[in-house]
PDB file of N, CA and C in Angstrom:
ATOM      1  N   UNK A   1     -37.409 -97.602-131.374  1.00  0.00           N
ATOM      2  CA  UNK A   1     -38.026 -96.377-130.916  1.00  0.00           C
ATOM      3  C   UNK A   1     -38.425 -95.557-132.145  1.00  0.00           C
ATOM      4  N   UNK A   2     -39.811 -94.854-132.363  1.00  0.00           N
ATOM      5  CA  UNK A   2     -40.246 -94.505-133.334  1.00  0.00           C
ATOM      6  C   UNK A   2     -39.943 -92.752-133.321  1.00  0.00           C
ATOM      7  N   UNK A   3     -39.747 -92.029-134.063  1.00  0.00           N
ATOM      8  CA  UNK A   3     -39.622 -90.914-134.539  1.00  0.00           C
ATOM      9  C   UNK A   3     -40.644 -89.887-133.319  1.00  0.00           C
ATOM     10  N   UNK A   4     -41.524 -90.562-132.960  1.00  0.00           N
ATOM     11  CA  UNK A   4     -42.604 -89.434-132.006  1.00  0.00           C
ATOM     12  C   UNK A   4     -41.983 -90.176-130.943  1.00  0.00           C
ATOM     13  N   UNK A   5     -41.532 -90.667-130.449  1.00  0.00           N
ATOM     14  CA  UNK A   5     -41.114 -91.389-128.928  1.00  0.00           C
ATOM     15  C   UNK A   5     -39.774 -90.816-129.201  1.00  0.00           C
ATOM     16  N   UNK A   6     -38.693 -90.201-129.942  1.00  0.00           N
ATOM     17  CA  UNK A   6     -37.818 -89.581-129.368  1.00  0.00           C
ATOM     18  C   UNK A   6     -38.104 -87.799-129.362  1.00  0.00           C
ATOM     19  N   UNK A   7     -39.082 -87.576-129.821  1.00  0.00           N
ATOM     20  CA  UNK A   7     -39.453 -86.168-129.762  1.00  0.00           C
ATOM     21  C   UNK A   7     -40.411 -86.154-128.682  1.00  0.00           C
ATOM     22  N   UNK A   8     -41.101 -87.054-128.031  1.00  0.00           N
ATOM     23  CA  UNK A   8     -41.603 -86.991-126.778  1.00  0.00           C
ATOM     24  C   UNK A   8     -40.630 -86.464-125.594  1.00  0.00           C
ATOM     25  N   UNK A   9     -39.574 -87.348-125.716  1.00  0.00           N
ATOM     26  CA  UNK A   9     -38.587 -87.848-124.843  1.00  0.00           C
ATOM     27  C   UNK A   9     -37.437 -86.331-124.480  1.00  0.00           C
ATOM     28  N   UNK A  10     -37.448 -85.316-125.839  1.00  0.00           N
ATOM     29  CA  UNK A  10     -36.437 -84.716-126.083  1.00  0.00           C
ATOM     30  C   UNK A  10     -36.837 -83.199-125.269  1.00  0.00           C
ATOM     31  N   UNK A  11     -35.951 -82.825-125.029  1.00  0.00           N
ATOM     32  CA  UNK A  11     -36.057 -81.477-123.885  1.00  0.00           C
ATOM     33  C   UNK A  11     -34.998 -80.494-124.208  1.00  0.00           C
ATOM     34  N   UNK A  12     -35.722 -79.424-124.413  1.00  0.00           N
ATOM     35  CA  UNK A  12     -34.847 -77.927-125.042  1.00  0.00           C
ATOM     36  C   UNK A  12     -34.626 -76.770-124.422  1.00  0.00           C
ATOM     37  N   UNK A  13     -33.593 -76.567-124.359  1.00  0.00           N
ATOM     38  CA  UNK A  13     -33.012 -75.419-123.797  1.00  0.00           C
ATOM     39  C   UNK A  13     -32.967 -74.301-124.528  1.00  0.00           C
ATOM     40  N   UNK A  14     -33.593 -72.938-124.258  1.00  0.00           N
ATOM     41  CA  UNK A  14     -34.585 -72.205-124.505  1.00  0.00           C
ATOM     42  C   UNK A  14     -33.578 -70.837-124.066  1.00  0.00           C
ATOM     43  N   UNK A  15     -33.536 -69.918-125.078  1.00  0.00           N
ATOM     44  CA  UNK A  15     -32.975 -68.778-124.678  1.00  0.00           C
ATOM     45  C   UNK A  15     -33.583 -67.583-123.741  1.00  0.00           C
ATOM     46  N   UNK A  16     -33.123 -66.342-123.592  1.00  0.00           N
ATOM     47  CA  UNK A  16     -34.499 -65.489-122.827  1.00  0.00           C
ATOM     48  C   UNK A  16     -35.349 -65.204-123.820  1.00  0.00           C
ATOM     49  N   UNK A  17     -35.333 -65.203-124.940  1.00  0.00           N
ATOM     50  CA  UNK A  17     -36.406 -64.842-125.509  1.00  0.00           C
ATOM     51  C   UNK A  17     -37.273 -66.188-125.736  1.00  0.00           C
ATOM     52  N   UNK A  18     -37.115 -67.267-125.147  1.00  0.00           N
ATOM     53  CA  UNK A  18     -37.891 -68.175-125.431  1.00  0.00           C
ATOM     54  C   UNK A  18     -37.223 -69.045-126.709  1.00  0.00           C
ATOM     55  N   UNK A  19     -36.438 -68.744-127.013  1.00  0.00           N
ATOM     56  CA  UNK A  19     -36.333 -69.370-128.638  1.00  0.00           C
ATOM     57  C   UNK A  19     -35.335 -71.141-128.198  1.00  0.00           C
ATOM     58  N   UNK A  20     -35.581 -71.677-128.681  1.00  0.00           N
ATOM     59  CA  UNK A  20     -34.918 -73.189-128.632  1.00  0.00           C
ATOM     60  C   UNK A  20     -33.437 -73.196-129.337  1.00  0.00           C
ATOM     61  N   UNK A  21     -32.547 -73.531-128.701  1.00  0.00           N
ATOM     62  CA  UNK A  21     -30.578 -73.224-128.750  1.00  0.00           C
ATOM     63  C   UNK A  21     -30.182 -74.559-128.711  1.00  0.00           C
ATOM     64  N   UNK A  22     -30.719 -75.520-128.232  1.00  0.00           N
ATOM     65  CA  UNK A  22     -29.915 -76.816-128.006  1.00  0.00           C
ATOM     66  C   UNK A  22     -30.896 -77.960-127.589  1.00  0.00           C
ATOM     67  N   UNK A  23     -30.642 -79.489-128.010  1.00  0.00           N
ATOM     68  CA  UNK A  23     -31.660 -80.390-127.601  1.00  0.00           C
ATOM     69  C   UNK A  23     -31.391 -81.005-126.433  1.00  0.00           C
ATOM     70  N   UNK A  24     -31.587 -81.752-125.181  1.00  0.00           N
ATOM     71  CA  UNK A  24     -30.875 -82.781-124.628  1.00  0.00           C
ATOM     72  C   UNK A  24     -31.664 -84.021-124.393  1.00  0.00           C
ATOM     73  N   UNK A  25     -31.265 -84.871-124.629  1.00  0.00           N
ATOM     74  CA  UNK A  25     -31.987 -86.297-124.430  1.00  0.00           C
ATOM     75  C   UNK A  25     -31.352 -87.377-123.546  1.00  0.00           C
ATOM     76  N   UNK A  26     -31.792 -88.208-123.009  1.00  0.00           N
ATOM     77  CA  UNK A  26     -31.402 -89.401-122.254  1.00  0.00           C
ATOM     78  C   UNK A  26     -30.339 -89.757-122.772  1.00  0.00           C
ATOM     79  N   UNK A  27     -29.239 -90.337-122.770  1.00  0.00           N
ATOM     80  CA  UNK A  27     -28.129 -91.332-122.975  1.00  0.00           C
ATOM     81  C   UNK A  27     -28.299 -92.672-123.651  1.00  0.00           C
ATOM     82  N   UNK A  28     -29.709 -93.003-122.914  1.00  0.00           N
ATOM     83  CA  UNK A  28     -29.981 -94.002-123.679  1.00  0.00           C
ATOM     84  C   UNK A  28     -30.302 -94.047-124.899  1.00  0.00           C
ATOM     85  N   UNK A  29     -31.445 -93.069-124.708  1.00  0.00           N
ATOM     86  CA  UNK A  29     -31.846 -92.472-126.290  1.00  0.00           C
ATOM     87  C   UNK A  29     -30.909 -91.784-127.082  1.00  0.00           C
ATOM     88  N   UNK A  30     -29.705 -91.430-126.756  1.00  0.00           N
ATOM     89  CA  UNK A  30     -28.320 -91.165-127.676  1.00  0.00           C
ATOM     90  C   UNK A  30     -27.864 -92.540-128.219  1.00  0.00           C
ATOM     91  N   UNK A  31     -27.508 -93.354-127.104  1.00  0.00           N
ATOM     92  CA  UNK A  31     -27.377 -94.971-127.524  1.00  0.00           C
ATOM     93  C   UNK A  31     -27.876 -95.321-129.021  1.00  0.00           C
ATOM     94  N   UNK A  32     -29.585 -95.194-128.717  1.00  0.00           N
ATOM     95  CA  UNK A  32     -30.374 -95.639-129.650  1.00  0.00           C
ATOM     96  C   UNK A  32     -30.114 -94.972-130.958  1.00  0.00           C
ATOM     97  N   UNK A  33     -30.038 -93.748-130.823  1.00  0.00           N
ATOM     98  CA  UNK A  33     -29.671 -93.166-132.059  1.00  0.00           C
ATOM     99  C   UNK A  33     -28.719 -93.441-133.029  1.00  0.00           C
ATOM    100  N   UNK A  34     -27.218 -93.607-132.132  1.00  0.00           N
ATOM    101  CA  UNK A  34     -26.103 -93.709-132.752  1.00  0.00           C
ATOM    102  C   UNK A  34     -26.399 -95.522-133.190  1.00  0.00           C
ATOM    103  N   UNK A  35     -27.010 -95.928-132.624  1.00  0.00           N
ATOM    104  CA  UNK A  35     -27.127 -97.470-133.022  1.00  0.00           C
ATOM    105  C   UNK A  35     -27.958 -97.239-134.353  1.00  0.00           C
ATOM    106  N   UNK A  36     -28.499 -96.726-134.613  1.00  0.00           N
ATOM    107  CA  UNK A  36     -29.489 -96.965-135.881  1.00  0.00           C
ATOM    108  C   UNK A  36     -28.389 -95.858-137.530  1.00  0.00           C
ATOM    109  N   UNK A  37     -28.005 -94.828-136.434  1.00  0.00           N
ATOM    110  CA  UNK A  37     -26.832 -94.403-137.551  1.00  0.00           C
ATOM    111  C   UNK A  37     -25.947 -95.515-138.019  1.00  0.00           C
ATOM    112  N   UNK A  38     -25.211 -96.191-136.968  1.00  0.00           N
ATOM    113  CA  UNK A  38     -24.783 -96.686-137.744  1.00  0.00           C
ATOM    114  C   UNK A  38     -25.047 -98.270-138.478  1.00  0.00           C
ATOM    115  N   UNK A  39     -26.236 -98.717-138.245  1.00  0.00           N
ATOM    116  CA  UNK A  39     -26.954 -99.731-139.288  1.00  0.00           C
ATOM    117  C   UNK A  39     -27.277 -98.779-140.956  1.00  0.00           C
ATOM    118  N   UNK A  40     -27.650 -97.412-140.502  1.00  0.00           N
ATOM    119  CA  UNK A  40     -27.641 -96.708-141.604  1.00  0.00           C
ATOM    120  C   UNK A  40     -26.472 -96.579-142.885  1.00  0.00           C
ATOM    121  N   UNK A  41     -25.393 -96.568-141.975  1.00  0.00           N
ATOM    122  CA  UNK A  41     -24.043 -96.439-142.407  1.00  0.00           C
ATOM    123  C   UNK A  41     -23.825 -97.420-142.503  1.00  0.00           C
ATOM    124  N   UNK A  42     -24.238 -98.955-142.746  1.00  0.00           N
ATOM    125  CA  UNK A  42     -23.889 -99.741-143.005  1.00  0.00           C
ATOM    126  C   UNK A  42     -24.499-100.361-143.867  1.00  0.00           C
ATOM    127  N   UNK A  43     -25.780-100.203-143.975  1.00  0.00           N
ATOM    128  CA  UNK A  43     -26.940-100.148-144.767  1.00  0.00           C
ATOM    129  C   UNK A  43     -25.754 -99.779-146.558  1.00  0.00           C
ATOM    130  N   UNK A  44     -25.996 -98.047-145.862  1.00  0.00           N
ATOM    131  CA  UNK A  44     -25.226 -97.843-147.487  1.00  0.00           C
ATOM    132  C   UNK A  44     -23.916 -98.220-148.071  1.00  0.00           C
ATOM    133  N   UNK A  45     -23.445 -98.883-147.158  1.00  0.00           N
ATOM    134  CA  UNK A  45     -21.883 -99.225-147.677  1.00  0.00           C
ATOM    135  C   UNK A  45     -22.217-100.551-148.154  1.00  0.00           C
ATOM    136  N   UNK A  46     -22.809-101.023-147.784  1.00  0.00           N
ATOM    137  CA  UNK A  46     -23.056-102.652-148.504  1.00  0.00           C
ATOM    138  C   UNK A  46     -24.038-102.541-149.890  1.00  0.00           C
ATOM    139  N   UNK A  47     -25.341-101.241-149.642  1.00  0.00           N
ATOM    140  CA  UNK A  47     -26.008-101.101-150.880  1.00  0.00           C
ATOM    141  C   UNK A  47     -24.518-100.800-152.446  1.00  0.00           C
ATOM    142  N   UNK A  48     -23.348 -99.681-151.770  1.00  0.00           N
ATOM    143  CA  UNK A  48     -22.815 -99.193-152.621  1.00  0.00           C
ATOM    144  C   UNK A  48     -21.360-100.045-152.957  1.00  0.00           C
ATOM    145  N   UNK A  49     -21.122-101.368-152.287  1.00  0.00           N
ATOM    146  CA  UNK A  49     -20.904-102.409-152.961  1.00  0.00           C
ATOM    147  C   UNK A  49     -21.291-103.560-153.671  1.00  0.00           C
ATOM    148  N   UNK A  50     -22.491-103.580-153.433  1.00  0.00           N
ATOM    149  CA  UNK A  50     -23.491-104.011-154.054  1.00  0.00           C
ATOM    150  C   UNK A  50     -23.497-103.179-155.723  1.00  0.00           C
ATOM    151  N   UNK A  51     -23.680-101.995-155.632  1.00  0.00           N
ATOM    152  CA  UNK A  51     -23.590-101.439-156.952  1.00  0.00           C
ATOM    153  C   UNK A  51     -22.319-101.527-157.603  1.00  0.00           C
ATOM    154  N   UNK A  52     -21.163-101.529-156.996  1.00  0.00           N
ATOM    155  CA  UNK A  52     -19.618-102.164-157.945  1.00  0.00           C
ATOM    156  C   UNK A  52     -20.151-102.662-158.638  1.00  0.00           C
ATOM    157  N   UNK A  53     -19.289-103.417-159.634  1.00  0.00           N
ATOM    158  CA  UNK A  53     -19.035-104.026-160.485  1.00  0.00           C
ATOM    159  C   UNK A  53     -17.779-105.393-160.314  1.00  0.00           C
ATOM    160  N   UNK A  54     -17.375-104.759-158.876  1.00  0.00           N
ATOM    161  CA  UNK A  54     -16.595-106.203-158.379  1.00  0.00           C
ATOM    162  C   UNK A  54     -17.072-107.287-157.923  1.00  0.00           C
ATOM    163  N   UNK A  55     -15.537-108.143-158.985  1.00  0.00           N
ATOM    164  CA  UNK A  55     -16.644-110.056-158.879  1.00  0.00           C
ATOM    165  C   UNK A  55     -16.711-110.297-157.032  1.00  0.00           C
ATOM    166  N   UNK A  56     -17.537-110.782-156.604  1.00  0.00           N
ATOM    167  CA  UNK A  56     -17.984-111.247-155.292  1.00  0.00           C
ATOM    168  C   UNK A  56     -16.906-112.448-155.105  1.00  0.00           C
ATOM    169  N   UNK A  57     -16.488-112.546-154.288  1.00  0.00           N
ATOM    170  CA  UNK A  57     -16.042-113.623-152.870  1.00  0.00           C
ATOM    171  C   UNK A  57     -16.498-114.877-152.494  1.00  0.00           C
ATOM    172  N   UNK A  58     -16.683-115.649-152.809  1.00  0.00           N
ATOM    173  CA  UNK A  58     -17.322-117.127-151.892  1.00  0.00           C
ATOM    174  C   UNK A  58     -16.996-116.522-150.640  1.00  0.00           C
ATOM    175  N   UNK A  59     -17.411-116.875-149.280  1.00  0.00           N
ATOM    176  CA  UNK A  59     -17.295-116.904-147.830  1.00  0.00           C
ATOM    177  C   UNK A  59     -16.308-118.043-147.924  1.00  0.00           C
ATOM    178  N   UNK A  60     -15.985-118.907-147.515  1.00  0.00           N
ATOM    179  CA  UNK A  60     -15.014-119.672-147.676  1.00  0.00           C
ATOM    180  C   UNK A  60     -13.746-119.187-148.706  1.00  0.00           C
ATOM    181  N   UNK A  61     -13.442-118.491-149.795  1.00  0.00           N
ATOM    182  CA  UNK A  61     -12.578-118.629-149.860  1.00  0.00           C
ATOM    183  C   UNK A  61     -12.013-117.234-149.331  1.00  0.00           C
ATOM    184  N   UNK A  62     -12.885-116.382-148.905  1.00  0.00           N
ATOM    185  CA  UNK A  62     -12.288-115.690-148.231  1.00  0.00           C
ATOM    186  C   UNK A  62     -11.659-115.795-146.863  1.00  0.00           C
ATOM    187  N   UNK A  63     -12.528-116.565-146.323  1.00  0.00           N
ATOM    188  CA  UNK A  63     -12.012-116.828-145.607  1.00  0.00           C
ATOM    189  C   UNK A  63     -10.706-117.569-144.737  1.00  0.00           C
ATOM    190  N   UNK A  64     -10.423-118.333-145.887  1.00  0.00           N
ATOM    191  CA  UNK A  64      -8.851-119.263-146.200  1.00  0.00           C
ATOM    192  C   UNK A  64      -7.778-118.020-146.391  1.00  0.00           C
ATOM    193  N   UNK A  65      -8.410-116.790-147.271  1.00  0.00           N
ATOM    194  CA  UNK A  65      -7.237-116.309-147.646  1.00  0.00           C
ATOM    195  C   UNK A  65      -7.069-115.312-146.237  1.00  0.00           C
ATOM    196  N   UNK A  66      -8.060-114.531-145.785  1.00  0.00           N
ATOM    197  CA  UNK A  66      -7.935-114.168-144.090  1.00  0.00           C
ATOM    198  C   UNK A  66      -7.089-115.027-142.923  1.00  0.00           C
ATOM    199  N   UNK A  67      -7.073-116.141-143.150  1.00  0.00           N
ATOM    200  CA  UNK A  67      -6.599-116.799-142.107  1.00  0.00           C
ATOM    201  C   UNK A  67      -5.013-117.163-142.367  1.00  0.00           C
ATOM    202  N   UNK A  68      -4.288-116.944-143.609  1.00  0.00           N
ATOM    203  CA  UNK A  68      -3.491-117.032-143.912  1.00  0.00           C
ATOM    204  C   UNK A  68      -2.252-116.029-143.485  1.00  0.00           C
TER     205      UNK A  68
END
């Protein structure tokens, strides 16, 4: 879902003077959101092990030592 398809979608609750106080959106489109936060958040945790300096893992032998 693109950036104008959740601001289509999004509906505001409006004080008496007219002024905008709060957003509400579909559930689904909360879904969607929190799904892309957290690819975001995962995004940077792997970029910022990536930047360590710690030696990397084979998959296999990590995995021997996990199962242990």
């Amino acid at each position: 879902m693109s950036i104008s398809d959740l601001i289509t979608k999004t509906q505001y609750v409006i004080d008496s003077q007219g002024e905008k106080q709060a957003v509400l959106i579909d559930l689904s489109v909360w879904a969607e959101i929190v799904a892309l936060l957290e690819d975001l958040e995962d995004a940077a945790e792997m970029e910022q092990l990536r930047l360590e300096d710690d030696e990397a893992v084979p998959w296999e032998q990590a995995k021997e030592v996990l199962s242990r």
